[in-house]
Protein backbone atom coordinates (compact mmCIF):
# COMPACT_ATOMS: atom_id res chain seq x y z
CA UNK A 1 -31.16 43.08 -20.49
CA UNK A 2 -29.18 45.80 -21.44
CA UNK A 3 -26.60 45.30 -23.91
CA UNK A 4 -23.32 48.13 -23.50
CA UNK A 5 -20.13 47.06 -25.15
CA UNK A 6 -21.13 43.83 -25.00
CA UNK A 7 -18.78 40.79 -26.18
CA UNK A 8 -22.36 38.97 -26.73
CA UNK A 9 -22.97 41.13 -29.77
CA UNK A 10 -20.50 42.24 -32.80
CA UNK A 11 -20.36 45.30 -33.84
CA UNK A 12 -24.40 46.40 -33.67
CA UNK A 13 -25.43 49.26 -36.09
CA UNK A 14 -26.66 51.26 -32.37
CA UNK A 15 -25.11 52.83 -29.84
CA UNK A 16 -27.58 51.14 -27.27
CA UNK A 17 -30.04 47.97 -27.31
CA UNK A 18 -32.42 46.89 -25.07
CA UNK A 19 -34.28 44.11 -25.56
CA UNK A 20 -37.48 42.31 -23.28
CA UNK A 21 -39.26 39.02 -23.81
CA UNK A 22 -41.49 39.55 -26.97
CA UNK A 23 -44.94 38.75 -25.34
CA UNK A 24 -44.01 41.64 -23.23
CA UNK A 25 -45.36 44.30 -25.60
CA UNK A 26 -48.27 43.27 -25.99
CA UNK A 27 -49.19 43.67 -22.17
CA UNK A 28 -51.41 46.22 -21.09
CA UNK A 29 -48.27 47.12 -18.69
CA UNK A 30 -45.94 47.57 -21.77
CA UNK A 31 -47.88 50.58 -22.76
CA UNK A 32 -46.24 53.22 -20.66
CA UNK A 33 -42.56 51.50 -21.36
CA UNK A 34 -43.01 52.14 -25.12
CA UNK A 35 -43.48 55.83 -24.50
CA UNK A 36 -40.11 56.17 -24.33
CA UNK A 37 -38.81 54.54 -27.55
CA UNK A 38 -38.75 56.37 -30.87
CA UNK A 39 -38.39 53.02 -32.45
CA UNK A 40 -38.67 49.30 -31.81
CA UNK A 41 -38.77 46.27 -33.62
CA UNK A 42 -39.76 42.84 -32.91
CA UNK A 43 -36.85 40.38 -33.04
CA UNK A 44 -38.33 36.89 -32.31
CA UNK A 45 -36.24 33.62 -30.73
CA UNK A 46 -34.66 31.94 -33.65
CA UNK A 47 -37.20 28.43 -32.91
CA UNK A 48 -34.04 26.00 -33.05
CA UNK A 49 -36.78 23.39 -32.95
CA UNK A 50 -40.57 22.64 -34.27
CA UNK A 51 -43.54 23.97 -32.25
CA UNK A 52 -44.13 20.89 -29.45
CA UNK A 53 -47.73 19.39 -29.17
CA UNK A 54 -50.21 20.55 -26.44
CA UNK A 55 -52.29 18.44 -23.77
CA UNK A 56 -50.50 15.57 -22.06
CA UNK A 57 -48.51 15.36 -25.10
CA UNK A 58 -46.10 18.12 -24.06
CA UNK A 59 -43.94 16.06 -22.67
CA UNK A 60 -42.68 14.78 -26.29
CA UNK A 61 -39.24 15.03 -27.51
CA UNK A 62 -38.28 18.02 -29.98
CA UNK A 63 -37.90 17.78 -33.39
CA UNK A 64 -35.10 20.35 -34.34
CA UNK A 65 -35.53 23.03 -36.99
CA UNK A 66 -32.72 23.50 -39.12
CA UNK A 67 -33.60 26.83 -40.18
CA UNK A 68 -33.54 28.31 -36.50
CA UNK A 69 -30.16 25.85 -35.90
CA UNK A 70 -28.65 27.27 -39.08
CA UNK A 71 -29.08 30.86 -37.64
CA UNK A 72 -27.34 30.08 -34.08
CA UNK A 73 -23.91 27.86 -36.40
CA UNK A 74 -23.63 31.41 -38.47
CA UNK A 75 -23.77 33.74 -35.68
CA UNK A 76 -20.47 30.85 -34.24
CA UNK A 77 -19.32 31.22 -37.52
CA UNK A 78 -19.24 35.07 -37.58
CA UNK A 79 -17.90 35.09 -34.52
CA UNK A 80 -14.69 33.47 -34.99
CA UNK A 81 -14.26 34.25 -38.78
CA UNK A 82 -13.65 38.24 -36.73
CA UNK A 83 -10.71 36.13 -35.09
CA UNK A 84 -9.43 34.46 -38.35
CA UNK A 85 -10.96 31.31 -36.76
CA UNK A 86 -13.32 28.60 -38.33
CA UNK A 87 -16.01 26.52 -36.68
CA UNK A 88 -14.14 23.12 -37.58
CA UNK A 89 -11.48 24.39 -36.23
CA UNK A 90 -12.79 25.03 -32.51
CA UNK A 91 -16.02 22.72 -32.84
CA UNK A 92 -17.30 19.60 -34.22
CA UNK A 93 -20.16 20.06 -36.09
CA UNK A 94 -22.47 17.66 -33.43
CA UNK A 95 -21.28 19.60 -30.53
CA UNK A 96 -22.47 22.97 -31.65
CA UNK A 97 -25.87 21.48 -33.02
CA UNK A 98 -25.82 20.23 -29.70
CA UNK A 99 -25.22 23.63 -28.02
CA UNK A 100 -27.72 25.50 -30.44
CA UNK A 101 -30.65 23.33 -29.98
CA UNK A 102 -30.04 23.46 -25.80
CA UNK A 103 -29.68 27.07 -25.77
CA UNK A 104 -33.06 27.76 -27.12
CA UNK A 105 -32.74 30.28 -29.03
CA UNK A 106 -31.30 32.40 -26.84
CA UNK A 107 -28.33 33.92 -28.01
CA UNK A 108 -26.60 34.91 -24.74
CA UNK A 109 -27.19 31.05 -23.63
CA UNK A 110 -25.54 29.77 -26.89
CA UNK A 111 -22.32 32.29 -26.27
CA UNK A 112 -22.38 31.62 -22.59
CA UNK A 113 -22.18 27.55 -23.05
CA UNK A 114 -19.74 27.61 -26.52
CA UNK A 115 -17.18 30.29 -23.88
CA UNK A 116 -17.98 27.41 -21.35
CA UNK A 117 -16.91 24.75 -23.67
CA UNK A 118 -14.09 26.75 -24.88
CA UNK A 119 -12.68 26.66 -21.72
CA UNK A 120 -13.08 22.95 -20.31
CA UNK A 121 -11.72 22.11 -23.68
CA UNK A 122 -8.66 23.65 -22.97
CA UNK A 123 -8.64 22.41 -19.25
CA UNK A 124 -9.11 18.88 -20.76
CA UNK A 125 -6.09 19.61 -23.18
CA UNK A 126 -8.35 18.95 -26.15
CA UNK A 127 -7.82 21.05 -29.80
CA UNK A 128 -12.08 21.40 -30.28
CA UNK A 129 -15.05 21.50 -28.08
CA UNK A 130 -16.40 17.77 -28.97
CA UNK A 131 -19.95 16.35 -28.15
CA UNK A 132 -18.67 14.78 -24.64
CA UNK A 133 -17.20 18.33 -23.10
CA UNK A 134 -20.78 19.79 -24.48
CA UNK A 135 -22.80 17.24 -22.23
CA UNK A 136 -20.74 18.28 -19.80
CA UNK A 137 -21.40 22.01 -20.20
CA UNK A 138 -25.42 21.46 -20.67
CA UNK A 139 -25.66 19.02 -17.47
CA UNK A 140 -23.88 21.85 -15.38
CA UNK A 141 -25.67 24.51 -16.53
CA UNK A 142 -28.80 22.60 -15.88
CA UNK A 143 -27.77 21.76 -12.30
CA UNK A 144 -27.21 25.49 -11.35
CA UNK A 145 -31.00 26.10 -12.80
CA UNK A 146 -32.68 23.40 -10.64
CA UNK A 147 -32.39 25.42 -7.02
CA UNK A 148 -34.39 28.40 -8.81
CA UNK A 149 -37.18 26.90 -9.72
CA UNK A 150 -40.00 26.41 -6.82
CA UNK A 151 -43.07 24.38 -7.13
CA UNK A 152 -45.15 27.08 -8.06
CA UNK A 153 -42.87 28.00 -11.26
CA UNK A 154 -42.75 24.67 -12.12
CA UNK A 155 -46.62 23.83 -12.10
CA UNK A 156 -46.46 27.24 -14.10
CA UNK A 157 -44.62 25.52 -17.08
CA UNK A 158 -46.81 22.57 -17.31
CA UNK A 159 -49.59 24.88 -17.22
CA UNK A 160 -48.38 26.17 -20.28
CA UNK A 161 -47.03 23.81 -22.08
CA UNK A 162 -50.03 21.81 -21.35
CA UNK A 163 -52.42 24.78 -23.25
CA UNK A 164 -50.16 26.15 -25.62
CA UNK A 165 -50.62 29.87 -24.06
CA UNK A 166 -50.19 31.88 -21.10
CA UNK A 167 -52.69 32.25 -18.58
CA UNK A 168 -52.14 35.88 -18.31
CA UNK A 169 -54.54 35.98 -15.38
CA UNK A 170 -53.32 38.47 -12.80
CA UNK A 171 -52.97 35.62 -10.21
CA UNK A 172 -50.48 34.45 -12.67
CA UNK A 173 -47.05 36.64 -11.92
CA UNK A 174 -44.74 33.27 -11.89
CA UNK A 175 -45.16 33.32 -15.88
CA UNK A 176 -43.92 36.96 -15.90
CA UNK A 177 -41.15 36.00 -14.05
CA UNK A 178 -40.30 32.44 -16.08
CA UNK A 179 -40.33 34.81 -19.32
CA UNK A 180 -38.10 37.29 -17.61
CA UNK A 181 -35.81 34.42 -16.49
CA UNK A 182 -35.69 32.71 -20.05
CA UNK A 183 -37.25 29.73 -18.03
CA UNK A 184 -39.82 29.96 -20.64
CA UNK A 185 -39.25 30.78 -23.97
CA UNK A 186 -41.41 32.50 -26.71
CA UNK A 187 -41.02 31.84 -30.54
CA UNK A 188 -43.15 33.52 -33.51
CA UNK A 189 -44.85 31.27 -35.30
CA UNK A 190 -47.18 31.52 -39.05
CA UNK A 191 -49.05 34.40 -39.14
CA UNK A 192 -47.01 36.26 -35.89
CA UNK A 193 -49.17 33.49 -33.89
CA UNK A 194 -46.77 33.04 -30.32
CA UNK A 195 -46.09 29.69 -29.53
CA UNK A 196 -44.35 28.95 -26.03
CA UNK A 197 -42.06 25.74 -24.15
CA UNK A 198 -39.94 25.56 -21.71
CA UNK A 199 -36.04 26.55 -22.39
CA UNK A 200 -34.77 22.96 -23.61
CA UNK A 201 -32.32 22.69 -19.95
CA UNK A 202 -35.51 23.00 -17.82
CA UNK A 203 -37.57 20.51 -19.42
CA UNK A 204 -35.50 17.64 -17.85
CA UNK A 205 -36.77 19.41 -14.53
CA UNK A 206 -40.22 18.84 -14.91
């Protein structure tokens, strides 16, 4: 993803950023891309919840983690304080937990579903995004990600969430392309240890 006068970021302290799943340097294939970096730093997924169990246990509900949630509110709250704005002013506090902990992490997903909510709000004549217009956002944003995911992606995820890891087996290209997508996610755990689960709108799906 390459970020260029971006409305998804404020003000960065760089003329340019790219950014790639995390996991991603530490391929043997990420070797020849670093070459061309003077610097980079690792800037893990806020984990907006706790690391899910393993085995046929995967399939467990999250348990949120406020210090990943609180990370996602003040990047809102940034947001619209650089438009004299405040967050109980455009969103109950439930809807954006809500919103966080469905984006992931991801902080193009959170700014893509709060816009989103901005605007049914509006169409719905109401003065905040509440809980029931960010259902609404979530279910339709999970509806547009069902047609891209085949069989073979979705046995992927299980696959993963089932060990806790990646495969990384060269027969293995669908997780590639799941991290690429943001299908699966990647969070840094204690010790730098990488834990992995699907983004919180595909799990439904599987």
């Amino acid at each position: 993803m390459l970020f260029a006068e971006s409305a998804l970021l404020v003000e960065p302290a760089c003329a340019l950023i790219y950014s790639a799943p995390i996991e991603f340097s530490h391929r043997l294939a990420a070797e020849q891309a670093t070459n061309f970096f003077d610097e980079r730093c690792h800037l893990p997924t806020p984990p907006v919840h706790k690391r899910p169990p393993t085995g046929d246990q995967w399939r467990a509900e999250r348990e949120g983690n406020e210090d990943g949630l609180d990370v996602m509110r003040k990047v809102v709250a940034r947001r619209l304080e650089a438009r004299e704005k405040t967050i109980d002013e455009i969103i109950t506090r439930d809807a954006l937990t809500l919103l966080a902990r469905m984006s992931g992490g991801v902080m193009r997903e959170l700014i893509r579903y709060f816009r989103d909510g901005a605007t049914d709000a509006q169409l719905l004549d109401r003065l905040q995004i509440d809980e029931s217009v960010a259902q609404g956002v979530i279910l339709r944003h999970r509806q547009a990600l069902a047609p891209q995911l085949n069989a073979i992606h979705r046995e992927a995820l299980r696959r993963v969430l089932r060990e806790g890891t990646l495969t990384g087996g060269r027969d293995e290209p669908s997780e590639d392309e799941l991290l690429r997508s943001l299908h699966l996610l990647s969070y840094q755990g204690d010790q730098r240890a990488f834990w992995y689960d699907a983004h919180p709108n595909v799990l439904p799906l599987l």
